[in-house]
C-alpha atoms as a PDB file:
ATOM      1  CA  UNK A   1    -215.610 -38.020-197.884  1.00  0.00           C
ATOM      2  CA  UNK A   2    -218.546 -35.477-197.606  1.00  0.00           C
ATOM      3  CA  UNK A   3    -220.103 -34.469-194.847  1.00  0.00           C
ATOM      4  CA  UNK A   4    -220.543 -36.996-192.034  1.00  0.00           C
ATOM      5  CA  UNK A   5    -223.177 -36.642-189.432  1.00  0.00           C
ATOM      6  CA  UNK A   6    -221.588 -37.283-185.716  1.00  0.00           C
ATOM      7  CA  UNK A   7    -224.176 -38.022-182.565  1.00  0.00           C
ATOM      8  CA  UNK A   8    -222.786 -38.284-178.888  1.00  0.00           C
ATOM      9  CA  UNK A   9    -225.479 -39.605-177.055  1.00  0.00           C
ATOM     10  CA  UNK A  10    -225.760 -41.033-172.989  1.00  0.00           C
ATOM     11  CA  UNK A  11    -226.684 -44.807-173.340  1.00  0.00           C
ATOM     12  CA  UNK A  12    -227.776 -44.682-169.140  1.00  0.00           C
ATOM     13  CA  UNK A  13    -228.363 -49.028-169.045  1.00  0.00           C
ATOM     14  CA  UNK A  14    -225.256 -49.341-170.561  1.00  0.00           C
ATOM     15  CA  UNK A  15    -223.680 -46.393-168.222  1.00  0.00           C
ATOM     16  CA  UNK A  16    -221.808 -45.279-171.494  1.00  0.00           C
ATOM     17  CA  UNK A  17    -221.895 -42.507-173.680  1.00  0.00           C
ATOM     18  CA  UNK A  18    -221.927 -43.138-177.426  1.00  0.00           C
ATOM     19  CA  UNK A  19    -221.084 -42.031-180.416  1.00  0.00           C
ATOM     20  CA  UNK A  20    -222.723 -42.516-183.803  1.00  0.00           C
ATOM     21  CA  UNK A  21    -221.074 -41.675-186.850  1.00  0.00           C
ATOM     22  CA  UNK A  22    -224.229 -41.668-189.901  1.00  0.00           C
ATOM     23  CA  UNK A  23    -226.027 -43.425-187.790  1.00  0.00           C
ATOM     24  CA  UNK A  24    -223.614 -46.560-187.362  1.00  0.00           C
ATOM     25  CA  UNK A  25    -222.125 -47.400-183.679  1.00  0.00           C
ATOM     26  CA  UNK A  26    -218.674 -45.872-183.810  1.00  0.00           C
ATOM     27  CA  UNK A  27    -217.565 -45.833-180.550  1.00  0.00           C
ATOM     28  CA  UNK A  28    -218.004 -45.064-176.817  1.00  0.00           C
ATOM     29  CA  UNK A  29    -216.643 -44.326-173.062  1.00  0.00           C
ATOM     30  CA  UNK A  30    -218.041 -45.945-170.386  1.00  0.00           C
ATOM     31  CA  UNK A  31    -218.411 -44.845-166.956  1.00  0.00           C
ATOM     32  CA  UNK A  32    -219.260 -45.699-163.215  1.00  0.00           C
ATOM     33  CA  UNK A  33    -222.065 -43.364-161.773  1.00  0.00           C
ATOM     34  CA  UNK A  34    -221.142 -42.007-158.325  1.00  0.00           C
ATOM     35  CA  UNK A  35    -224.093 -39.848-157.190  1.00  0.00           C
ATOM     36  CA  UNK A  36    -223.056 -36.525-159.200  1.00  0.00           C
ATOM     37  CA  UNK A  37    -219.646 -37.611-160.167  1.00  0.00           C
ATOM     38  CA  UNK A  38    -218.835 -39.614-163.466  1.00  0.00           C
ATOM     39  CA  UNK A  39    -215.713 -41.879-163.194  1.00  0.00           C
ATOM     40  CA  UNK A  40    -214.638 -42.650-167.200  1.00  0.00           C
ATOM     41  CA  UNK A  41    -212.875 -46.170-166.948  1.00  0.00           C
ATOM     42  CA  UNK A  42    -212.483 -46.999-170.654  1.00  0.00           C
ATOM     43  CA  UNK A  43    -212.906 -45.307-174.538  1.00  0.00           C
ATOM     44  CA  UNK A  44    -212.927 -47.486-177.498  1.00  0.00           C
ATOM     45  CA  UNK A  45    -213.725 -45.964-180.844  1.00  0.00           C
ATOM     46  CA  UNK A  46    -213.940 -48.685-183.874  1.00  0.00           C
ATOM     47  CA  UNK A  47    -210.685 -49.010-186.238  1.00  0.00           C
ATOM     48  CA  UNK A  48    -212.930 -48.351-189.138  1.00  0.00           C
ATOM     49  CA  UNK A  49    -213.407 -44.836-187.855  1.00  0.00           C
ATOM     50  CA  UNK A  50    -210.354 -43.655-186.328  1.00  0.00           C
ATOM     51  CA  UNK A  51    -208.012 -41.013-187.819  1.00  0.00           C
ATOM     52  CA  UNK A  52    -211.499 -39.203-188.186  1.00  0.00           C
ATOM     53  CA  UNK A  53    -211.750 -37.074-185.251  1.00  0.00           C
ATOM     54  CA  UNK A  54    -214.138 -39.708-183.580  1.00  0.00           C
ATOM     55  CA  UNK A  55    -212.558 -39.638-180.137  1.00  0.00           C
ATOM     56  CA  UNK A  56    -212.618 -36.085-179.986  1.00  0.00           C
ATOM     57  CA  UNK A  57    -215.968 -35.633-180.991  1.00  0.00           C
ATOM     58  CA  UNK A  58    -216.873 -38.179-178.724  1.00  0.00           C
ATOM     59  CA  UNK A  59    -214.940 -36.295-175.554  1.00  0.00           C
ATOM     60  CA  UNK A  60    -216.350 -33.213-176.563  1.00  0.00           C
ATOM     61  CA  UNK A  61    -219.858 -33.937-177.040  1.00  0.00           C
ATOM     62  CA  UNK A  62    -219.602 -36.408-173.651  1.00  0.00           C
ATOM     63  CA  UNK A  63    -217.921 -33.393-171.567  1.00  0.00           C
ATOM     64  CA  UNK A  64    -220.412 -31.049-172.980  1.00  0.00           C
ATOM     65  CA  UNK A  65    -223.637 -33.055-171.934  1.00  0.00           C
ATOM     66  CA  UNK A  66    -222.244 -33.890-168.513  1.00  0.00           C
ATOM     67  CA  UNK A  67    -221.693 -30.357-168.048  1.00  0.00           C
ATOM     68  CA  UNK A  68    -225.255 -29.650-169.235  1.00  0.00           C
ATOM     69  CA  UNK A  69    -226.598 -31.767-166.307  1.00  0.00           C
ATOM     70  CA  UNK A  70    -224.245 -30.411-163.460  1.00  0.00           C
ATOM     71  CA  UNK A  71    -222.288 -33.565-162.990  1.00  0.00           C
ATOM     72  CA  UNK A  72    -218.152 -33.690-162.592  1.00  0.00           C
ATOM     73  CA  UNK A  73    -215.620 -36.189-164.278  1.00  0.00           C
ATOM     74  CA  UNK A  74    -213.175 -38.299-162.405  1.00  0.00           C
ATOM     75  CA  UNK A  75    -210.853 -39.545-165.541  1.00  0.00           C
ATOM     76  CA  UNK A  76    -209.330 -43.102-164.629  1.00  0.00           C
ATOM     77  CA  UNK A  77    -209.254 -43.622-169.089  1.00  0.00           C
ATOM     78  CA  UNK A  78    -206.275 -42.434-170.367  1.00  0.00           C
ATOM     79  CA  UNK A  79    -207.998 -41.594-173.375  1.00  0.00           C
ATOM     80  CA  UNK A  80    -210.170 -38.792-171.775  1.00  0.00           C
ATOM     81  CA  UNK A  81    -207.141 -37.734-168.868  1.00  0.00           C
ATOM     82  CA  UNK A  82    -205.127 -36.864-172.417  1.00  0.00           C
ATOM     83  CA  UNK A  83    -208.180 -35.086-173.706  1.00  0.00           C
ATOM     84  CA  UNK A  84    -208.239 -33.330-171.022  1.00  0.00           C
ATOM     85  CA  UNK A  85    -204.937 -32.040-170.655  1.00  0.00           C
ATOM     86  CA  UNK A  86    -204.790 -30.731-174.297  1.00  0.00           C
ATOM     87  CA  UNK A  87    -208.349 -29.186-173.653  1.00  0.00           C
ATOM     88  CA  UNK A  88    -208.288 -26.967-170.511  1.00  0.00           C
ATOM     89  CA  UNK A  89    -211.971 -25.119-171.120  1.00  0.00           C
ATOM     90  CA  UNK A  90    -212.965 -28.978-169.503  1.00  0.00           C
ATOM     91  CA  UNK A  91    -210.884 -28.356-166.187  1.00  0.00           C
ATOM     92  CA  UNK A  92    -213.322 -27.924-164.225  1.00  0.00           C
ATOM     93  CA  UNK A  93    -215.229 -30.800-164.915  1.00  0.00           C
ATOM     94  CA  UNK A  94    -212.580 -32.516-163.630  1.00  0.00           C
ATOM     95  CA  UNK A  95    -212.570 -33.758-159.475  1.00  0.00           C
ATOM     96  CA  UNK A  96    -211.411 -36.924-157.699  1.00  0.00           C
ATOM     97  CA  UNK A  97    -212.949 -39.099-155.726  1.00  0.00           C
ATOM     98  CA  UNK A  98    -212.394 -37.408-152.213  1.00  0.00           C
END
């Protein structure tokens, strides 16, 4: 397979963060912007790339970035509330809408 070159990247107009996977579209999560607070609604990562570590890369590098910037996660995808719960170094990221 060789080496494949992952990018996680914040798409802001399409309030999604994305991953690229040599370059191609592989798949995203999309959120809902609430001042500092991201609420992830929905993950989708493209059949042709799954079983490839895609989705974690894509929680990871997504996490990672929001981190970076100061901003907390509320987790309404199942996708990223199972992340999450395997990955407890993201805990506290996590918050509700209050």
């Amino acid at each position: 397979m060789g080496d494949v070159s992952m990018l996680v990247e914040e798409n802001p107009a399409k309030h999604r963060y994305e991953i690229l996977v040599d370059n191609a579209l592989a798949g995203f999560t999309a959120y809902l912007p609430r001042k500092e607070v991201l609420v992830f609604t929905h993950t989708e990562v493209d059949p042709a790339f799954q079983n490839m570590g895609v989705g974690s890369a894509l929680m990871r590098g997504t996490l990672d970035q929001v981190r970076a910037q100061g901003q907390r996660v509320v987790p309404q995808c199942p996708f990223m509330a199972a992340f999450l719960k395997r990955h407890p170094e993201y805990a506290d990221l996590v918050t509700s809408l209050a």
